[in-house]
N, C-alpha and C. Protein backbone atom coordinates (compact mmCIF):
# COMPACT_ATOMS: atom_id res chain seq x y z
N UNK A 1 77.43 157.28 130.83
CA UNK A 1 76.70 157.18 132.06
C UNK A 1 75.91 155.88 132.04
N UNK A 2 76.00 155.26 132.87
CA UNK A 2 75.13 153.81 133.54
C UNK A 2 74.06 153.79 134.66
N UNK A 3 73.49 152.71 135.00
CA UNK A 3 73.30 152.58 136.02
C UNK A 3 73.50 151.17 136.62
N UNK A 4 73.12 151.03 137.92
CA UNK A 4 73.30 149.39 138.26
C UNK A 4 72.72 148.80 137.97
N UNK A 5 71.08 149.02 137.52
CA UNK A 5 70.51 148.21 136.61
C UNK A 5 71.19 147.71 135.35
N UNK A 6 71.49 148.58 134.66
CA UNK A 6 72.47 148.33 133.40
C UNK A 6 73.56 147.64 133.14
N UNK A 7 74.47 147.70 134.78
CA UNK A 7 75.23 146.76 135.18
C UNK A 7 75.13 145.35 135.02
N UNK A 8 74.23 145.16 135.72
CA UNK A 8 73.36 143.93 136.26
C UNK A 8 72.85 143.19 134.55
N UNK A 9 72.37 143.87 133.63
CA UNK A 9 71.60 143.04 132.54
C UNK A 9 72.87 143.11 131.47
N UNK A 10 73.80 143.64 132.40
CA UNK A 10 75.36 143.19 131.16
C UNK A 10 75.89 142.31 131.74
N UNK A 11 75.89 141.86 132.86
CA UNK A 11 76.58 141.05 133.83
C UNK A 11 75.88 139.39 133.19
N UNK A 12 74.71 139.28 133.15
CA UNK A 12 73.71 138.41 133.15
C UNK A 12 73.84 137.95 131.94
N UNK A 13 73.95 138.69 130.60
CA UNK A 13 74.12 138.80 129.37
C UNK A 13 75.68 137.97 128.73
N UNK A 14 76.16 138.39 129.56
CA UNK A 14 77.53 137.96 129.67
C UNK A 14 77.47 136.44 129.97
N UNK A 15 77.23 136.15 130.90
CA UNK A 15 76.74 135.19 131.65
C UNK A 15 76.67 134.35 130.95
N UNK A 16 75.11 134.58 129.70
CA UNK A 16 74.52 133.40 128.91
C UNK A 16 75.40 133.51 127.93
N UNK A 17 76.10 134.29 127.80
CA UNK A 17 76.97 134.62 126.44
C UNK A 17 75.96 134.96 125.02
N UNK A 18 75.57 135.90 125.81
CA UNK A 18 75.07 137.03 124.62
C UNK A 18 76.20 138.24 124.37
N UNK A 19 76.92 138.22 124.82
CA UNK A 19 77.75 139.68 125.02
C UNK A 19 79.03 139.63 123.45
N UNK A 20 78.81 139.74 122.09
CA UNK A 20 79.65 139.48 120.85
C UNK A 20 79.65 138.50 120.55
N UNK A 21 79.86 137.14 121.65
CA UNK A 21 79.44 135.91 121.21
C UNK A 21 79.90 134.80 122.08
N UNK A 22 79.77 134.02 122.41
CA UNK A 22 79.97 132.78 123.41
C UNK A 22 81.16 133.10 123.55
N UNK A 23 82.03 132.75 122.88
CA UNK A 23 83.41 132.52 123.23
C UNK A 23 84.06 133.76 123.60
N UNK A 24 83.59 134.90 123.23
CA UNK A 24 84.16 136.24 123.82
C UNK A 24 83.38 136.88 125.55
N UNK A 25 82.53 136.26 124.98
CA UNK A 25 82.01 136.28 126.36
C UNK A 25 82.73 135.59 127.69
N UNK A 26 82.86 134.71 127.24
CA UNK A 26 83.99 133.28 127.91
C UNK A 26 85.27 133.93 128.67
N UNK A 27 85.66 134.42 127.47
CA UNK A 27 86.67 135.07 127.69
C UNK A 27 86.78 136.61 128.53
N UNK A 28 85.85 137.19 128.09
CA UNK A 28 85.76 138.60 128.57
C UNK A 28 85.56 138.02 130.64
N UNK A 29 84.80 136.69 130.79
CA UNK A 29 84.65 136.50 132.54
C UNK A 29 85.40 135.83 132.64
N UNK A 30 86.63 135.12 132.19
CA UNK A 30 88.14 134.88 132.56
C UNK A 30 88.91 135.90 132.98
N UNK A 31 89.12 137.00 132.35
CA UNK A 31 89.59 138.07 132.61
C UNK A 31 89.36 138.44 133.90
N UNK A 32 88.08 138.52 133.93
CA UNK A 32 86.96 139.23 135.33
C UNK A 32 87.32 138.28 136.27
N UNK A 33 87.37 137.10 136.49
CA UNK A 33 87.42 136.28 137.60
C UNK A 33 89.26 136.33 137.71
N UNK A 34 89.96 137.11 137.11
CA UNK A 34 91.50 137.29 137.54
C UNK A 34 91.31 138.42 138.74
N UNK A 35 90.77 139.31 138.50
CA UNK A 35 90.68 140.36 140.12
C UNK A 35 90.89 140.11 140.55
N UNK A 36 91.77 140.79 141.01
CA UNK A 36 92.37 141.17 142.79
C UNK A 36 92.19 141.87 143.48
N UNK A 37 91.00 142.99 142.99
CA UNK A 37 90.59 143.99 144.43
C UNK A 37 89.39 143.20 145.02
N UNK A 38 90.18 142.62 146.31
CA UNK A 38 89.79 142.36 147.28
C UNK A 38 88.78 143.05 148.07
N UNK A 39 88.55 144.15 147.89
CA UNK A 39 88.27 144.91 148.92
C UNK A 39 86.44 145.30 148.90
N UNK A 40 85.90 145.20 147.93
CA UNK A 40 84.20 144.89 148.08
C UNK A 40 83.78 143.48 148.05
N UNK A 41 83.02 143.19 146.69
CA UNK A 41 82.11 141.80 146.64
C UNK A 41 83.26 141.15 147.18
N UNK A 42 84.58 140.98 146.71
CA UNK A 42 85.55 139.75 147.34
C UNK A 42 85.35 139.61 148.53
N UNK A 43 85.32 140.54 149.56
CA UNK A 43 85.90 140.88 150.73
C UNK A 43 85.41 139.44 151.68
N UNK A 44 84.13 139.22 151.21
CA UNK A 44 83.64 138.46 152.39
C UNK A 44 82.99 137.17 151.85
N UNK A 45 83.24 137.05 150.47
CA UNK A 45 82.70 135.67 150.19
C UNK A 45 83.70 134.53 150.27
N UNK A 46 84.65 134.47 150.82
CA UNK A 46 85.24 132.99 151.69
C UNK A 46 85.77 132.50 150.17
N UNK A 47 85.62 131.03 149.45
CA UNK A 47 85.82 130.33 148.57
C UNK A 47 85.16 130.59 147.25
N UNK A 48 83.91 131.17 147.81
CA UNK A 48 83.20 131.39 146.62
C UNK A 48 83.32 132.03 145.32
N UNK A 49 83.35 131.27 143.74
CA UNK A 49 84.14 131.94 142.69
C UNK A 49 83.35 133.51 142.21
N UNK A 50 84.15 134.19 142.23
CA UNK A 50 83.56 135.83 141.78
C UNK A 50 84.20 136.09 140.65
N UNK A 51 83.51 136.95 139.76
CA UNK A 51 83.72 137.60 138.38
C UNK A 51 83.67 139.29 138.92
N UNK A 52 84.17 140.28 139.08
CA UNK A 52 84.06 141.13 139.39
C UNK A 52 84.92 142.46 138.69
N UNK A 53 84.59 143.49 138.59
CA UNK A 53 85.18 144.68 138.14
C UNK A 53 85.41 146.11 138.72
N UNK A 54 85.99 146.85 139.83
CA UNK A 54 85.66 147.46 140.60
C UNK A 54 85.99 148.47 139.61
N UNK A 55 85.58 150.00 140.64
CA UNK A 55 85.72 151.24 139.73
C UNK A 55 85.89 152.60 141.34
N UNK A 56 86.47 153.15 140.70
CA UNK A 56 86.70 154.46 141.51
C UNK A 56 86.56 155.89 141.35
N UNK A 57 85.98 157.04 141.84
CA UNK A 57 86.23 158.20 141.45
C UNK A 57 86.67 158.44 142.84
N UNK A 58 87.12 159.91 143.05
CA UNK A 58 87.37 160.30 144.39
C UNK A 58 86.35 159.92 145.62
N UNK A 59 84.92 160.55 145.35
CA UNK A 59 84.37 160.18 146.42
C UNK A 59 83.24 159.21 146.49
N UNK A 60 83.93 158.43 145.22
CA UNK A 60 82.55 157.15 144.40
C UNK A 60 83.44 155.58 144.26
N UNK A 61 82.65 154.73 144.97
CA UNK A 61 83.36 153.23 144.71
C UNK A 61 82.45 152.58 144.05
N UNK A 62 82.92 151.68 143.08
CA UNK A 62 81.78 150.71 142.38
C UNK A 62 82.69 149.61 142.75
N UNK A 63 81.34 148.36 142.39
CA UNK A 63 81.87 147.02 142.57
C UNK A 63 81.09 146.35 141.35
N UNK A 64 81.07 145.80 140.75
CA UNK A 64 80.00 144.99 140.27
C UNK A 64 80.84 143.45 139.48
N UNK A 65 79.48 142.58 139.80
CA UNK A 65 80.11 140.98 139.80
C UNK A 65 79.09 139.96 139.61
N UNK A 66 79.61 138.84 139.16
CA UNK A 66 78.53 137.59 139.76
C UNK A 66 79.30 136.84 140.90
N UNK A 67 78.61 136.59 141.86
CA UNK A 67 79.34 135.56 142.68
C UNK A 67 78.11 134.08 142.38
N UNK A 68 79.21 133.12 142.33
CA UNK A 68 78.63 131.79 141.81
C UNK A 68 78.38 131.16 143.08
N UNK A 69 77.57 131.21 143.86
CA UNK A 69 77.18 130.87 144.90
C UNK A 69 76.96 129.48 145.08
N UNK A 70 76.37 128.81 146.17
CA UNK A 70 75.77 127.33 146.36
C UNK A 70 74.40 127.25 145.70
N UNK A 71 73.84 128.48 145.57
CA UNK A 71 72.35 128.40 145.50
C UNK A 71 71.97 129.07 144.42
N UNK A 72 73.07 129.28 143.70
CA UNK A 72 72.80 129.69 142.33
C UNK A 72 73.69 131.25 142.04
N UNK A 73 73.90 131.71 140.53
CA UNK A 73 74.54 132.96 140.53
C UNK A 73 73.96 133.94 140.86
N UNK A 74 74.14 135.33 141.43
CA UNK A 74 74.07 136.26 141.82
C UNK A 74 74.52 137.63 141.28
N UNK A 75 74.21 138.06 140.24
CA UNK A 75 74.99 139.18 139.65
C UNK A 75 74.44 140.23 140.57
N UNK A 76 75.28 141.44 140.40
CA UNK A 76 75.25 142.36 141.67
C UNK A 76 76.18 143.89 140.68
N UNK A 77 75.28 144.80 141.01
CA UNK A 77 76.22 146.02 141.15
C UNK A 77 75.70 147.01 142.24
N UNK A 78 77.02 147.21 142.22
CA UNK A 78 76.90 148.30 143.93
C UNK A 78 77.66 149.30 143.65
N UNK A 79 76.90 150.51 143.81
CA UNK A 79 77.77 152.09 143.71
C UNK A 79 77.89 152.81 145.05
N UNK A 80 78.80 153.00 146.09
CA UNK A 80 78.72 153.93 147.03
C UNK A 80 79.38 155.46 146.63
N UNK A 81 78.51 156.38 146.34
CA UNK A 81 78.78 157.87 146.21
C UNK A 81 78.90 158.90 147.22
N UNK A 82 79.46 159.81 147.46
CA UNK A 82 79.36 160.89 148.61
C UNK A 82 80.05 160.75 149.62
N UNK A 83 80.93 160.20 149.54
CA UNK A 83 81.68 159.98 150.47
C UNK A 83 82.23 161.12 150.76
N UNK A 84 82.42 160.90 152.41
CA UNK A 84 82.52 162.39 152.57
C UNK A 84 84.45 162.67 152.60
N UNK A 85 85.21 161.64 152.70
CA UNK A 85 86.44 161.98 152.61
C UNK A 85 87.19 160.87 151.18
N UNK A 86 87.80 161.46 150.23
CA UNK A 86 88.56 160.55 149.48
C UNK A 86 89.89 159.74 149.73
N UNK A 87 89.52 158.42 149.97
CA UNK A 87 90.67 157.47 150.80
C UNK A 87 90.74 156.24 149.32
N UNK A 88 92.03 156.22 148.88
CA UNK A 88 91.54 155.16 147.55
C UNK A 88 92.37 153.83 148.56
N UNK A 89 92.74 153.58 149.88
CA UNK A 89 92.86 152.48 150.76
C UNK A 89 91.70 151.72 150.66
N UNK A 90 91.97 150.53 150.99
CA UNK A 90 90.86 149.24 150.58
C UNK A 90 90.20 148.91 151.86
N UNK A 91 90.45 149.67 153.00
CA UNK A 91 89.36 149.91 154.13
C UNK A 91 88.52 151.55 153.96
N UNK A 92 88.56 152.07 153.19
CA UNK A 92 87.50 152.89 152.91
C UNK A 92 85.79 152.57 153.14
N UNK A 93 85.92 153.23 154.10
CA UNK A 93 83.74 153.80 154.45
C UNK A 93 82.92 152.83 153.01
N UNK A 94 83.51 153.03 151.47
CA UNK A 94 83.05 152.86 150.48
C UNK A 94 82.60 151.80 150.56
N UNK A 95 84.49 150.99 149.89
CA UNK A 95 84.32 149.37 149.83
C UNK A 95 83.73 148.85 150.89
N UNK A 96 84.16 149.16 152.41
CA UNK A 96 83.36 148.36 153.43
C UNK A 96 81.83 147.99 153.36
N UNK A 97 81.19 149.47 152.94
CA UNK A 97 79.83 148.88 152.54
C UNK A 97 79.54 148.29 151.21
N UNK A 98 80.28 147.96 150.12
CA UNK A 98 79.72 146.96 149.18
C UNK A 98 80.31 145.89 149.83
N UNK A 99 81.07 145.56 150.71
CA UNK A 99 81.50 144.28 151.12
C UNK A 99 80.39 143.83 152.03
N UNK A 100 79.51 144.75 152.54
CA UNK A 100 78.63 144.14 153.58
C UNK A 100 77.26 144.10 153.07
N UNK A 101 76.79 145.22 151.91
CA UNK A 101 75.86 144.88 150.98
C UNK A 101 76.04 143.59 150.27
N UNK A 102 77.43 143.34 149.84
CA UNK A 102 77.15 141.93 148.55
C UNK A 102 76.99 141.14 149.51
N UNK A 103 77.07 140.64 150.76
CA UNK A 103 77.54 140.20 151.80
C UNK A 103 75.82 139.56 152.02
N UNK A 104 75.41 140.92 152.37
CA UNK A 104 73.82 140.78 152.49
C UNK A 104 73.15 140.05 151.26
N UNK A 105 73.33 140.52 149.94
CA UNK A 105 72.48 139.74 149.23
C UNK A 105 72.90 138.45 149.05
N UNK A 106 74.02 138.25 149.11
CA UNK A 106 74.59 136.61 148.60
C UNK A 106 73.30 135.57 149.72
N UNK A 107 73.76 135.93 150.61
CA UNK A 107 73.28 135.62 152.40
C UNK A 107 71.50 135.61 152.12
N UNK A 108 70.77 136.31 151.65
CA UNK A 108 69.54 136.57 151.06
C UNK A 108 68.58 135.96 149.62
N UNK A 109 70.31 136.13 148.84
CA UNK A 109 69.20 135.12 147.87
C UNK A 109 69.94 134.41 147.70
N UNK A 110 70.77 133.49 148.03
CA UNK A 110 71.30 132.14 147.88
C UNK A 110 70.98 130.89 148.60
N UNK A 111 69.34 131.53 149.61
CA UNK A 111 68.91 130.50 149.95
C UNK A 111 68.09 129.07 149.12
C-alpha cells in the first residue's frame, strides 16, 4: 500500500538519482519515458517530455510522472478511485480526469 505522497518523494528521488544509484536511476526514467499510455498525464501535454507509469484496478486509475516542463519539473501522482462503472478504454471518466488534473497543475506551477 502507497500513497501519492509516496509517489511523489520516489518520483523526485529518482530524479536526483538517489533511487540504488545514479546510473540505475538513469536508467529506471529511460524506461519510464518509453510509455505509451497516452491516456492521463500524456494526454494533454503537447511536446512536453514525460516519465510516467500508469496503473489500473477495476474501478481505480493511477497515473504518476514528472513532466519536464518550460518552468521547471513537475512530479505528480494522481489516483482516481470509485468509479462507478469499470471501462479499462483510454476515454474512461478515470484517465480523463488525471488528464485534466495533470493538465491543471503543469498550467499552475510551471509558471
Amino acid at each position: 500500500m502507497t500513497t501519492p505522497k509516496d509517489m511523489v518523494t520516489i518520483l523526485e528521488r529518482l530524479d536526483g538519482g538517489q533511487i540504488v544509484s545514479p546510473d540505475a536511476s538513469k536508467e529506471i526514467l529511460a524506461i519510464m519515458k518509453r510509455c505509451r499510455d497516452d491516456s492521463g498525464i500524456r494526454r494533454r501535454m503537447g511536446d512536453l517530455m514525460i516519465v510516467n507509469k500508469t496503473g489500473a484496478l477495476d474501478a481505480l486509475r493511477s497515473d504518476l510522472g514528472i513532466v519536464y516542463s518550460k518552468g521547471g519539473r513537475i512530479a505528480m501522482a494522481i489516483t482516481v478511485d470509485g468509479m462507478p462503472k469499470s471501462d479499462y478504454g483510454p476515454d474512461n471518466a478515470g484517465c480523463l480526469l488525471i488528464a485534466e488534473l495533470a493538465k491543471m497543475l503543469v498550467e499552475g506551477l510551471a509558471k
